[in-house]
PDB file of N, CA and C in Angstrom:
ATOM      1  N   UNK A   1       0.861  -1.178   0.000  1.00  0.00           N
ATOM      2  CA  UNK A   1       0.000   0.000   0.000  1.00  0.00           C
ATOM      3  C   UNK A   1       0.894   1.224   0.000  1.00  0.00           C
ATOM      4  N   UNK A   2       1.200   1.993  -1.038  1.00  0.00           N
ATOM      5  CA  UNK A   2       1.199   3.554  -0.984  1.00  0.00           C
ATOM      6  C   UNK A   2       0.691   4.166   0.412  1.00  0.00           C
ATOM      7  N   UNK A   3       2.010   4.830   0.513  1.00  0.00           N
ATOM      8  CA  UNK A   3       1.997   6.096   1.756  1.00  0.00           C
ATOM      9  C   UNK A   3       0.562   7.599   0.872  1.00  0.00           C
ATOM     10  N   UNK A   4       0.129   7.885   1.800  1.00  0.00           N
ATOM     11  CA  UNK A   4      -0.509   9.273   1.640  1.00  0.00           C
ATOM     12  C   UNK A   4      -1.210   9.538   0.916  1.00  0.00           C
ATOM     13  N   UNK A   5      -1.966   8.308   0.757  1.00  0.00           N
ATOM     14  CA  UNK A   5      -3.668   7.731   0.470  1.00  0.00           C
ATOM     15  C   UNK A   5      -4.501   7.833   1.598  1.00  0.00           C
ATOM     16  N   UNK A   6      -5.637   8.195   1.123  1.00  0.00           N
ATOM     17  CA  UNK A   6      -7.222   8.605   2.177  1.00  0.00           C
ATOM     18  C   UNK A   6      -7.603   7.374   2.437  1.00  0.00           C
ATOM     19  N   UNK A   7      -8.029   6.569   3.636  1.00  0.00           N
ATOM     20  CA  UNK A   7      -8.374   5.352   3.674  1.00  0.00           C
ATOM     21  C   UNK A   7      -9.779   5.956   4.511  1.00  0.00           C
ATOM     22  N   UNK A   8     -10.990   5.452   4.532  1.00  0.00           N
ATOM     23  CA  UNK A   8     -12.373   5.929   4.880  1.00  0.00           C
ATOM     24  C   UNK A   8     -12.785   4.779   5.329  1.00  0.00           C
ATOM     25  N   UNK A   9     -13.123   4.784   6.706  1.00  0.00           N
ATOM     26  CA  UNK A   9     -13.410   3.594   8.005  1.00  0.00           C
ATOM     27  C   UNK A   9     -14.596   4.031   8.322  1.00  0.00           C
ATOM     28  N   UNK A  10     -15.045   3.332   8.297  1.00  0.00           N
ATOM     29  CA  UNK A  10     -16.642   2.884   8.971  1.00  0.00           C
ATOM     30  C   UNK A  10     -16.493   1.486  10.083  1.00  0.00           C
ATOM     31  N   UNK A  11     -16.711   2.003  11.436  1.00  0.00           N
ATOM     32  CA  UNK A  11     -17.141   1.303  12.649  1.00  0.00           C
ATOM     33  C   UNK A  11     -18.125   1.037  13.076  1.00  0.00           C
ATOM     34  N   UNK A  12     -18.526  -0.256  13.058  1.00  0.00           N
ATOM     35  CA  UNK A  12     -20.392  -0.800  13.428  1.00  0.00           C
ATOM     36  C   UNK A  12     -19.950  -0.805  15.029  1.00  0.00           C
ATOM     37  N   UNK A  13     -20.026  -0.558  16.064  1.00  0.00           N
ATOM     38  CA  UNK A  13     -20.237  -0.495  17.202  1.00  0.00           C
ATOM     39  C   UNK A  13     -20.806  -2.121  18.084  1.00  0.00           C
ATOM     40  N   UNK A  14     -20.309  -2.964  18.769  1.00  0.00           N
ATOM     41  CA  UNK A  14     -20.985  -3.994  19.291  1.00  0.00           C
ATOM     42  C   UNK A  14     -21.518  -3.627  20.209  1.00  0.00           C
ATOM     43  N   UNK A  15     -22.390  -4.402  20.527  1.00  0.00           N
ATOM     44  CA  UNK A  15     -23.318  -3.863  21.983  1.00  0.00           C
ATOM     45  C   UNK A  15     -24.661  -4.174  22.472  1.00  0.00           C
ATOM     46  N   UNK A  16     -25.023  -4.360  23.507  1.00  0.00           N
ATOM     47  CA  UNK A  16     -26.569  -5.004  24.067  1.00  0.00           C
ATOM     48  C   UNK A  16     -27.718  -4.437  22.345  1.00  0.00           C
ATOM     49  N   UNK A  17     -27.863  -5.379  21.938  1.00  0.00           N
ATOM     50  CA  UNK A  17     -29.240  -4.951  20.897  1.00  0.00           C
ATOM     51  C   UNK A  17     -28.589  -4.579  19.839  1.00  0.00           C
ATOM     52  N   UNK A  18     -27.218  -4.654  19.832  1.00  0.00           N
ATOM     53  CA  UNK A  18     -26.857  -4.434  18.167  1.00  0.00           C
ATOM     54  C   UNK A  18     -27.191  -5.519  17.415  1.00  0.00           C
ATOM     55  N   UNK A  19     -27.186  -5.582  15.654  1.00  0.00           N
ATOM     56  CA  UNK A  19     -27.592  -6.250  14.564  1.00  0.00           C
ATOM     57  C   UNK A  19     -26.929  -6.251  13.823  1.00  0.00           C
ATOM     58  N   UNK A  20     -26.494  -6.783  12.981  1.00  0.00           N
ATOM     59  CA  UNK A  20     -25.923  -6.532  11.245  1.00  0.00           C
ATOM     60  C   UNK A  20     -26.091  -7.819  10.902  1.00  0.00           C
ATOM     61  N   UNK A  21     -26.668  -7.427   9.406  1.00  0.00           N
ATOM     62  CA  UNK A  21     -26.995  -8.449   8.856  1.00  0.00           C
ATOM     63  C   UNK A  21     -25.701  -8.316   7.384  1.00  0.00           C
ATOM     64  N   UNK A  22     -24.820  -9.234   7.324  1.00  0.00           N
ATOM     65  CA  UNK A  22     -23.876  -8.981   6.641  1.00  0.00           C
ATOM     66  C   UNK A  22     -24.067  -9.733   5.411  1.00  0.00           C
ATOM     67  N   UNK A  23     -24.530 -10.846   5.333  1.00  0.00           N
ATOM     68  CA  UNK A  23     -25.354 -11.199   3.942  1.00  0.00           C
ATOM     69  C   UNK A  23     -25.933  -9.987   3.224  1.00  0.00           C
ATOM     70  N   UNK A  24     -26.343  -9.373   3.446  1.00  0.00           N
ATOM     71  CA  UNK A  24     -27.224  -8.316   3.415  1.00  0.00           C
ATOM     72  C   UNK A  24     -25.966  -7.192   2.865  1.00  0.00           C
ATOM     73  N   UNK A  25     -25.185  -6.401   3.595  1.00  0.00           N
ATOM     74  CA  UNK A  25     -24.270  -5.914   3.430  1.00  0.00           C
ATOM     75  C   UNK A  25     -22.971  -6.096   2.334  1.00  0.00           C
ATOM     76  N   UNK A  26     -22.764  -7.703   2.018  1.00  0.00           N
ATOM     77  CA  UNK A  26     -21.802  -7.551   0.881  1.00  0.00           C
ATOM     78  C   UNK A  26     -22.318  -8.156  -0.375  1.00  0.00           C
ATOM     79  N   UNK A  27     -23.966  -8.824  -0.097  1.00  0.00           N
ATOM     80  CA  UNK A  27     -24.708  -8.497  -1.558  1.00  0.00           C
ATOM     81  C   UNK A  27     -25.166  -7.360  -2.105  1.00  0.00           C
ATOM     82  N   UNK A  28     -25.528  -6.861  -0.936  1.00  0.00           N
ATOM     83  CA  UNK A  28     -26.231  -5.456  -1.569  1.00  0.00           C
ATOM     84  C   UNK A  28     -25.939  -4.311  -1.186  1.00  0.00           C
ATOM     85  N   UNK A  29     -25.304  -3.799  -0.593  1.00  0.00           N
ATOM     86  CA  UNK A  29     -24.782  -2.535   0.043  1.00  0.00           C
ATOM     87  C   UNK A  29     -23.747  -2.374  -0.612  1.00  0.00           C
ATOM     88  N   UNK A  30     -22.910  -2.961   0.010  1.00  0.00           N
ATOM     89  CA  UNK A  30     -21.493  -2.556  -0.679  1.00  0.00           C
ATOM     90  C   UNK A  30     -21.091  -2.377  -2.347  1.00  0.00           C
ATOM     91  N   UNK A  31     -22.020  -3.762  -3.023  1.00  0.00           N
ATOM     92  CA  UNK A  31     -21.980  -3.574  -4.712  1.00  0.00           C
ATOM     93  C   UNK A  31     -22.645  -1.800  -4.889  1.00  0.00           C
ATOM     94  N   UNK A  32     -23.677  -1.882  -4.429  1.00  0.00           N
ATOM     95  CA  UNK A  32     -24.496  -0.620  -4.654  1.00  0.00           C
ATOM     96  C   UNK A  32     -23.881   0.927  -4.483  1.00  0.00           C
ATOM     97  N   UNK A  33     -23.076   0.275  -2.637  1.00  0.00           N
ATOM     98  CA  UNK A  33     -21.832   2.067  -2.625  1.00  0.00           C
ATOM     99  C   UNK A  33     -20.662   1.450  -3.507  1.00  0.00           C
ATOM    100  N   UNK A  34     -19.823   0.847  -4.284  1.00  0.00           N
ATOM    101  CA  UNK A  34     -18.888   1.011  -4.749  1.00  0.00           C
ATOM    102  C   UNK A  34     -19.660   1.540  -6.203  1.00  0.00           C
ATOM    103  N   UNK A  35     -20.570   0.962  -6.909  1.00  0.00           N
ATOM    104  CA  UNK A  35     -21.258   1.807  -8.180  1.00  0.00           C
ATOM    105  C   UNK A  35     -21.512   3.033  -7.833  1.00  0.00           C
ATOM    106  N   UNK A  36     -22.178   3.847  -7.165  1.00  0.00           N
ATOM    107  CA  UNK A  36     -22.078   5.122  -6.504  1.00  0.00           C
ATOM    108  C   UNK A  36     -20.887   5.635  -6.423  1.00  0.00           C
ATOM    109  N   UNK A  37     -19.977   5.284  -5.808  1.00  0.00           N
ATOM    110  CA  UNK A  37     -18.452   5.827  -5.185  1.00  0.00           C
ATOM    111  C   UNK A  37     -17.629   5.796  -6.847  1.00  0.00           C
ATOM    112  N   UNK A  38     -17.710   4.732  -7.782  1.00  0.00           N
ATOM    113  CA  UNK A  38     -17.027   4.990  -9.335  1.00  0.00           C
ATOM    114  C   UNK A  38     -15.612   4.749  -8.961  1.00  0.00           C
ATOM    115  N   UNK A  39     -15.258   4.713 -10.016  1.00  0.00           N
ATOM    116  CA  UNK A  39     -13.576   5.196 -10.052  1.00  0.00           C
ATOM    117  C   UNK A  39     -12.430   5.619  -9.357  1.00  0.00           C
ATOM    118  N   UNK A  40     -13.231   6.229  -8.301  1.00  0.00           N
ATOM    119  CA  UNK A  40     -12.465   6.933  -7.527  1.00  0.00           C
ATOM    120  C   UNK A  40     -11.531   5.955  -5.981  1.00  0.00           C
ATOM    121  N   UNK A  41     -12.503   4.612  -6.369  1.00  0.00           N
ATOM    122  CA  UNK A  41     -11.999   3.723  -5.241  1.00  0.00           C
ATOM    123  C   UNK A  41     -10.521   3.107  -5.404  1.00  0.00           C
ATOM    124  N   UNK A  42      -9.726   2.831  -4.772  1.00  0.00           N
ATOM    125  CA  UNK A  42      -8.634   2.200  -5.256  1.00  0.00           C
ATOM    126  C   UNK A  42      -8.561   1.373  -4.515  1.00  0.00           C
ATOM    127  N   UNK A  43      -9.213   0.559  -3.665  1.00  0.00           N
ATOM    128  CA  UNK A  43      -9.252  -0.673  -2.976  1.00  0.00           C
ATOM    129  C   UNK A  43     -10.070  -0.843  -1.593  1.00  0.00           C
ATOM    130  N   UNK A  44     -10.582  -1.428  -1.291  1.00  0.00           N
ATOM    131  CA  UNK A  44     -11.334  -1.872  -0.344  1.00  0.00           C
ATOM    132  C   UNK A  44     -11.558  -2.761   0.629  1.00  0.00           C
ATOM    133  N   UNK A  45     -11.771  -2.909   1.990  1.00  0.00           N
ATOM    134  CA  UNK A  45     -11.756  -4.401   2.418  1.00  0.00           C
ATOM    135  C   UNK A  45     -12.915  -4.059   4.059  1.00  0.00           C
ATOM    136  N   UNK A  46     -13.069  -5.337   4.044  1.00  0.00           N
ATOM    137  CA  UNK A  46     -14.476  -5.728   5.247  1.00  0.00           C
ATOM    138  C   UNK A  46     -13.914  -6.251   5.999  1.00  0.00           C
ATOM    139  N   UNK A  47     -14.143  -6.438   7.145  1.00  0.00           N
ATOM    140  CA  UNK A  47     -13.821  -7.156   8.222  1.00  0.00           C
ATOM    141  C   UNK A  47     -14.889  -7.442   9.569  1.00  0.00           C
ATOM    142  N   UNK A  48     -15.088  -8.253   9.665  1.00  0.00           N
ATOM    143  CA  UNK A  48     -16.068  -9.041  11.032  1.00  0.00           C
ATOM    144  C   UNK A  48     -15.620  -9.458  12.042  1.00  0.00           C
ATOM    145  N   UNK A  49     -16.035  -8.652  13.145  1.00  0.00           N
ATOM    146  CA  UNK A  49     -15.258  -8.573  14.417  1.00  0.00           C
ATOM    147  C   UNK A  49     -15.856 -10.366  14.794  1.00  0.00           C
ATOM    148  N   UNK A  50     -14.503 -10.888  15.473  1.00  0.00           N
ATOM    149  CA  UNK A  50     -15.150 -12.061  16.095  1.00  0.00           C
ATOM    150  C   UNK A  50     -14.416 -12.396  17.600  1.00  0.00           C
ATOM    151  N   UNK A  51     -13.746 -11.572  18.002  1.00  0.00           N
ATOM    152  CA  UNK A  51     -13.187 -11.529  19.486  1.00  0.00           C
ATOM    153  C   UNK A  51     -12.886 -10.115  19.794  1.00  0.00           C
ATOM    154  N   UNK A  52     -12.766 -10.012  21.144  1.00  0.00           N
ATOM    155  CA  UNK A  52     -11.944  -8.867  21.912  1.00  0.00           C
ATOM    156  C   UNK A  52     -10.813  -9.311  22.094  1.00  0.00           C
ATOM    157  N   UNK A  53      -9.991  -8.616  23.026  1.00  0.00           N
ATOM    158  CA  UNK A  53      -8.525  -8.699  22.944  1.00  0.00           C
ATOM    159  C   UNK A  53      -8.055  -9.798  24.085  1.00  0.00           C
ATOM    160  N   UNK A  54      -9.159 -10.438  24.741  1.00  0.00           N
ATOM    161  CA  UNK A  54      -8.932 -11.302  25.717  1.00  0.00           C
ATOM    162  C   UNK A  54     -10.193 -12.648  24.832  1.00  0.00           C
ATOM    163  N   UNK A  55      -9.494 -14.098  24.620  1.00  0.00           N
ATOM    164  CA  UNK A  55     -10.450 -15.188  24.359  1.00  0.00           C
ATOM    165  C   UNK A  55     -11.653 -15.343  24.912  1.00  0.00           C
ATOM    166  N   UNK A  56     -12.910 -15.211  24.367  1.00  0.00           N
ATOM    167  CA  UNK A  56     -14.161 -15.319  24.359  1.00  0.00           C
ATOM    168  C   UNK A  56     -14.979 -14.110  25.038  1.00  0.00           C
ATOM    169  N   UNK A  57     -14.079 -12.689  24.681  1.00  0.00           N
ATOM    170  CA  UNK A  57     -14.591 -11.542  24.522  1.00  0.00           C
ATOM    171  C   UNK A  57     -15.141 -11.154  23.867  1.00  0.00           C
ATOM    172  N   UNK A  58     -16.560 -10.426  23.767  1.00  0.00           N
ATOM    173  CA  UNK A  58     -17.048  -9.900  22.035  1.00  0.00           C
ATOM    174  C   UNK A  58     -16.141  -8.549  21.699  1.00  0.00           C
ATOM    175  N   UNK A  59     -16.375  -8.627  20.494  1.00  0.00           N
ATOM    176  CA  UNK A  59     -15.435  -7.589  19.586  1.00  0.00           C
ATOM    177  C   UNK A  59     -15.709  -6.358  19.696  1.00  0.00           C
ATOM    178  N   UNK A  60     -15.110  -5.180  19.830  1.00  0.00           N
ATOM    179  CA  UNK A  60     -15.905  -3.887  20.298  1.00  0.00           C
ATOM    180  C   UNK A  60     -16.492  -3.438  19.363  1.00  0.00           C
ATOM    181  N   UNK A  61     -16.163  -3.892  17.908  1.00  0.00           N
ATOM    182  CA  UNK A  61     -16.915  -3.675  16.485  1.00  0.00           C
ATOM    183  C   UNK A  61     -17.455  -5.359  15.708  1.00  0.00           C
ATOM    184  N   UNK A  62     -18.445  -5.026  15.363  1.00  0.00           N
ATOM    185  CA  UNK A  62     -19.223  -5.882  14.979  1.00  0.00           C
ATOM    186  C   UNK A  62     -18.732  -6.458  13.187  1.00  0.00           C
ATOM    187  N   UNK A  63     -18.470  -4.878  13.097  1.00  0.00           N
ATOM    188  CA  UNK A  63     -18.101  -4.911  11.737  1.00  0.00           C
ATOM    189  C   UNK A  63     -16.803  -3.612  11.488  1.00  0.00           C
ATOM    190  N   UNK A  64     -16.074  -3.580  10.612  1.00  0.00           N
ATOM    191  CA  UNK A  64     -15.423  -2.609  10.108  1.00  0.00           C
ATOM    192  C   UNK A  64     -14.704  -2.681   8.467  1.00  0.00           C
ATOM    193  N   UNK A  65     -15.402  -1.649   7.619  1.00  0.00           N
ATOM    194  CA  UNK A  65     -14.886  -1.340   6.624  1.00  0.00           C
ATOM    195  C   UNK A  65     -14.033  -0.144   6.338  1.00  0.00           C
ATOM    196  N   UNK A  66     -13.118  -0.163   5.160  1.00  0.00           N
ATOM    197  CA  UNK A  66     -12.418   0.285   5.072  1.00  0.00           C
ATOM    198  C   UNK A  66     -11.964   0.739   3.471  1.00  0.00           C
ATOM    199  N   UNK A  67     -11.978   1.562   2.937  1.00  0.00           N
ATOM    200  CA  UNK A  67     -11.988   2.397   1.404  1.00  0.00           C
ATOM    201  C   UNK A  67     -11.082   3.131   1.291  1.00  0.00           C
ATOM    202  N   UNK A  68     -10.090   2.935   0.448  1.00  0.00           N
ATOM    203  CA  UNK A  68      -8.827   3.658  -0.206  1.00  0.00           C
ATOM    204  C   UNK A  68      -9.145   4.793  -0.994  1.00  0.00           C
ATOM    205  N   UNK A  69      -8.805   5.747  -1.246  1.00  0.00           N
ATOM    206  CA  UNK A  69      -8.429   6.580  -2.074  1.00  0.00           C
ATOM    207  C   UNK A  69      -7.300   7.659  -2.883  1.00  0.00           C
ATOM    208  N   UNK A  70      -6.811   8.276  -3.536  1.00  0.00           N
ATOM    209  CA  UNK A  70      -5.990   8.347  -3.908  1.00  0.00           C
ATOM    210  C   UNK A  70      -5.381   9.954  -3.046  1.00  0.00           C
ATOM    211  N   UNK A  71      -6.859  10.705  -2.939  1.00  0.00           N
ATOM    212  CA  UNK A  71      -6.516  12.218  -2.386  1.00  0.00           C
ATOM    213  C   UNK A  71      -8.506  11.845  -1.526  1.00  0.00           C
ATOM    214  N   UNK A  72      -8.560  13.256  -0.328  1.00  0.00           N
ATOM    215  CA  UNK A  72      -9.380  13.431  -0.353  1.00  0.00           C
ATOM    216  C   UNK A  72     -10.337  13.998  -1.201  1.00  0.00           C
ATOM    217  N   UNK A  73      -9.712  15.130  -2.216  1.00  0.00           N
ATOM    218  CA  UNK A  73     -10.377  15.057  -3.060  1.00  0.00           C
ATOM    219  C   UNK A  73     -11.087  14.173  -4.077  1.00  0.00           C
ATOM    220  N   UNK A  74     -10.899  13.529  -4.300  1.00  0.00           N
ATOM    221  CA  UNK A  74     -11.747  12.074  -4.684  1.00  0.00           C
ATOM    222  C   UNK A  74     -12.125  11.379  -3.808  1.00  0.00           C
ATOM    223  N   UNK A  75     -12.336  11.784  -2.877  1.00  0.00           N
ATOM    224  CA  UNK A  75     -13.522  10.640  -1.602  1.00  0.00           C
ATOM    225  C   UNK A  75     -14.793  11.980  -1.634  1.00  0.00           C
ATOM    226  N   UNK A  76     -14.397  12.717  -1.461  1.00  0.00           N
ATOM    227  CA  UNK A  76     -15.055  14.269  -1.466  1.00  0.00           C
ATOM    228  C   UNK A  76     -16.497  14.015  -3.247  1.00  0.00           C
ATOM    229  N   UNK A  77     -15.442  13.891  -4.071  1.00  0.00           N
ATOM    230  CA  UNK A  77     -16.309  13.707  -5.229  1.00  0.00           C
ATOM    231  C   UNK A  77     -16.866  13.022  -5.542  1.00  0.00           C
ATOM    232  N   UNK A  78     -16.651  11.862  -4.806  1.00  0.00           N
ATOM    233  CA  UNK A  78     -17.267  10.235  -4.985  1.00  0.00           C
ATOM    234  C   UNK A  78     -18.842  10.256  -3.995  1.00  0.00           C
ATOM    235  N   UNK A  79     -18.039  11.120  -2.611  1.00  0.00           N
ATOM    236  CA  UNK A  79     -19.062  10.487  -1.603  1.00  0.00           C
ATOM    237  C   UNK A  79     -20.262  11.272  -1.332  1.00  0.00           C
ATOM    238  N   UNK A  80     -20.010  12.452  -1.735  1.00  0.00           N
ATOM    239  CA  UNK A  80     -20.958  13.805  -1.308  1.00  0.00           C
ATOM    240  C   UNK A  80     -22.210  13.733  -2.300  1.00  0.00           C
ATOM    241  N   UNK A  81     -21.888  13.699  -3.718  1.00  0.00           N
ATOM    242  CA  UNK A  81     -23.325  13.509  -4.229  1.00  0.00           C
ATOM    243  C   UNK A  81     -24.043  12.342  -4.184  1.00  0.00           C
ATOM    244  N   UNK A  82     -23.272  11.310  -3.418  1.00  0.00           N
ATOM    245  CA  UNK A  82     -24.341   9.852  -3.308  1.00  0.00           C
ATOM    246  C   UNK A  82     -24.421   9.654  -1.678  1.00  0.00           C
ATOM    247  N   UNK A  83     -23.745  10.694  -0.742  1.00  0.00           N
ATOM    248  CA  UNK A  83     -24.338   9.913   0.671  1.00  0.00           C
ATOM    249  C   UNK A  83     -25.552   9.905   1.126  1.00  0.00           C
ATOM    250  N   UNK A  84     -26.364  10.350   0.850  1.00  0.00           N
ATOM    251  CA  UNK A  84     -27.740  10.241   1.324  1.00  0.00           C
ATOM    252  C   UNK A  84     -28.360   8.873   0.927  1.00  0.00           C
ATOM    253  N   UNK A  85     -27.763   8.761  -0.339  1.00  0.00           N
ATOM    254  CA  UNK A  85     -28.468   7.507  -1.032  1.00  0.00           C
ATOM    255  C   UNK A  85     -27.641   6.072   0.037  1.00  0.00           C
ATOM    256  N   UNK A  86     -26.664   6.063  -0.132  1.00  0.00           N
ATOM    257  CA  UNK A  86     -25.642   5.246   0.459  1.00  0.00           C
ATOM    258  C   UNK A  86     -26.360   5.270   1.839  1.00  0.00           C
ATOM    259  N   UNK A  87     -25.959   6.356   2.814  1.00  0.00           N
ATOM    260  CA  UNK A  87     -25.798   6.463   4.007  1.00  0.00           C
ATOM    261  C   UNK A  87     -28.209   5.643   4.630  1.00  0.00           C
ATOM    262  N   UNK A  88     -28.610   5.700   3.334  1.00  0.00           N
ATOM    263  CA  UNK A  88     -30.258   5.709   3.815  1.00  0.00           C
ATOM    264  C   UNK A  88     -30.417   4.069   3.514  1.00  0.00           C
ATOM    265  N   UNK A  89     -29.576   3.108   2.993  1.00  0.00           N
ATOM    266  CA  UNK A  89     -29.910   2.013   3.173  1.00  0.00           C
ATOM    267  C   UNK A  89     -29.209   1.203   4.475  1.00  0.00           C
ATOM    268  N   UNK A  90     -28.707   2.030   5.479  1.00  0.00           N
ATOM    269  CA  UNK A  90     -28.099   1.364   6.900  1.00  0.00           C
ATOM    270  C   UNK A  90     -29.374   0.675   7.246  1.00  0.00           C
ATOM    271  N   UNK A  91     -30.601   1.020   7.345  1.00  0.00           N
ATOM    272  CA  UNK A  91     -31.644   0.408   8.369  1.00  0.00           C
ATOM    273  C   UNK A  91     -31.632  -0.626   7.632  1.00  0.00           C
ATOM    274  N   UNK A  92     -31.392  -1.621   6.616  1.00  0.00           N
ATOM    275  CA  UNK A  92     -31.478  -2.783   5.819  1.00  0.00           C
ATOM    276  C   UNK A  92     -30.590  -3.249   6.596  1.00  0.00           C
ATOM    277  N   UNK A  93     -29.512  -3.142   7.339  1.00  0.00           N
ATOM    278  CA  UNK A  93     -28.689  -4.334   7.337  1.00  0.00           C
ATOM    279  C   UNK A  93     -28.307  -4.115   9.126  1.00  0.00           C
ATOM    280  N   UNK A  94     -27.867  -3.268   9.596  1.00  0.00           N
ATOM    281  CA  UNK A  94     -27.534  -2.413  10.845  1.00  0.00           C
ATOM    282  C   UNK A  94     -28.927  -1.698  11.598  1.00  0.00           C
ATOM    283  N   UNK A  95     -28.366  -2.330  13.089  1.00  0.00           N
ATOM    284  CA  UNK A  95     -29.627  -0.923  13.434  1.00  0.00           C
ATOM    285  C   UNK A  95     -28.250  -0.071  14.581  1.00  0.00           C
ATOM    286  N   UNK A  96     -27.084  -0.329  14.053  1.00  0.00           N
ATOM    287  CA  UNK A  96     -26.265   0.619  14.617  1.00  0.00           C
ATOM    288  C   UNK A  96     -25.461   1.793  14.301  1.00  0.00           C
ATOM    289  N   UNK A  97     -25.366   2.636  14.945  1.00  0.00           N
ATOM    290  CA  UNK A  97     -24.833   3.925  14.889  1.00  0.00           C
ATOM    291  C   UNK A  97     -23.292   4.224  14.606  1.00  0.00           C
ATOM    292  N   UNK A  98     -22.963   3.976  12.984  1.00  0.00           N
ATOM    293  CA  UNK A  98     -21.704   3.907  12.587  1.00  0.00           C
ATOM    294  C   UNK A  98     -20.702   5.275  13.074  1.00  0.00           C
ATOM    295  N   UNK A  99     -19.330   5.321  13.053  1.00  0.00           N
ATOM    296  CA  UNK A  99     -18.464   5.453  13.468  1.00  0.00           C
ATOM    297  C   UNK A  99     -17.836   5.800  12.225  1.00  0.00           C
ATOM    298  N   UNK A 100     -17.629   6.926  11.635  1.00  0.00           N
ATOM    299  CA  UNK A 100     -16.527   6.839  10.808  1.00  0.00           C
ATOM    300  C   UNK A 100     -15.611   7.632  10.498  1.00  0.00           C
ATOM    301  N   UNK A 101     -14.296   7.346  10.264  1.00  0.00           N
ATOM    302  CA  UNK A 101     -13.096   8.392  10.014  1.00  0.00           C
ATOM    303  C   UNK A 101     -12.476   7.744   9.052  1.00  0.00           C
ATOM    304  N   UNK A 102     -12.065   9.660   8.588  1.00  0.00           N
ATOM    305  CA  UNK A 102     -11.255   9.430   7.375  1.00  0.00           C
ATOM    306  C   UNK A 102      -9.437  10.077   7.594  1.00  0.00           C
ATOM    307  N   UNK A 103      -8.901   9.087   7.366  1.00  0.00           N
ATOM    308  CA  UNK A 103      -7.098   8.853   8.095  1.00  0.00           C
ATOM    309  C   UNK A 103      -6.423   9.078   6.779  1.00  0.00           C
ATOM    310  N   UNK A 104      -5.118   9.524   6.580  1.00  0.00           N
ATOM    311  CA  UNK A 104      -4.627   9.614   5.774  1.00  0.00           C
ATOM    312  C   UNK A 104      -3.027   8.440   5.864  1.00  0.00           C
ATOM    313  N   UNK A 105      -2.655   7.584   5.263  1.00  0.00           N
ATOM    314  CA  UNK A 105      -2.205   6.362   5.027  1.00  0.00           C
ATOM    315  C   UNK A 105      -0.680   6.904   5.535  1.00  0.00           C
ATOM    316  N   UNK A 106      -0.123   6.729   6.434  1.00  0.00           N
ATOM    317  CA  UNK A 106       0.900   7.139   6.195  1.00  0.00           C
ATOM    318  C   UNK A 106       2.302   6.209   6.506  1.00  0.00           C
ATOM    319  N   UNK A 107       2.076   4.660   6.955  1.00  0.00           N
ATOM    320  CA  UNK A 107       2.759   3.446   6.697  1.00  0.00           C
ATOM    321  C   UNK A 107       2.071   2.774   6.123  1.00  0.00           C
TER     322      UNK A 107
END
């Protein structure tokens, strides 16, 4: 991975009454925001929390994704005219209150 790339994290939160339905999430969500997002992606990856940091702890995230880009300016152009659309199909899969930051790559 290239130094001083935008990487864009989204944190599902674990917790009494959280949900995600992740079937749900990498049939249809994710195909749907990367067509939205275009070109501008340069790599991507999912991850499913399945421990805490001590054996047979739950995970403090349920879920966490993660989206490359080249500058913020292209997360900026990708994400702003489709987040509403993107950001309004969470109640399909999550009924939790995402978490997200955008870091700039720098190892």
């Amino acid at each position: 991975m290239k130094t001083g790339v935008i990487k864009v994290s989204t944190f599902y939160p674990n917790g009494e009454g959280k949900t995600f339905d992740m079937e749900y999430y990498i049939r249809k969500h994710i195909p749907m925001a990367l067509g939205l997002l275009g070109d501008g992606v340069e790599l991507g990856a999912i991850e499913m929390g399945i421990s805490g940091s001590k054996p047979g702890t739950p995970p403090a995230y349920l879920v966490m994704s993660h989206i490359y880009f080249d500058t913020i300016e292209d997360f900026e152009k990708a994400f702003r005219p489709n987040e509403a659309e993107i950001m309004s199909d969470m109640p399909n899969y999550t009924n939790c209150e995402p978490i997200i930051q955008v870091s700039e790559v720098t190892v």
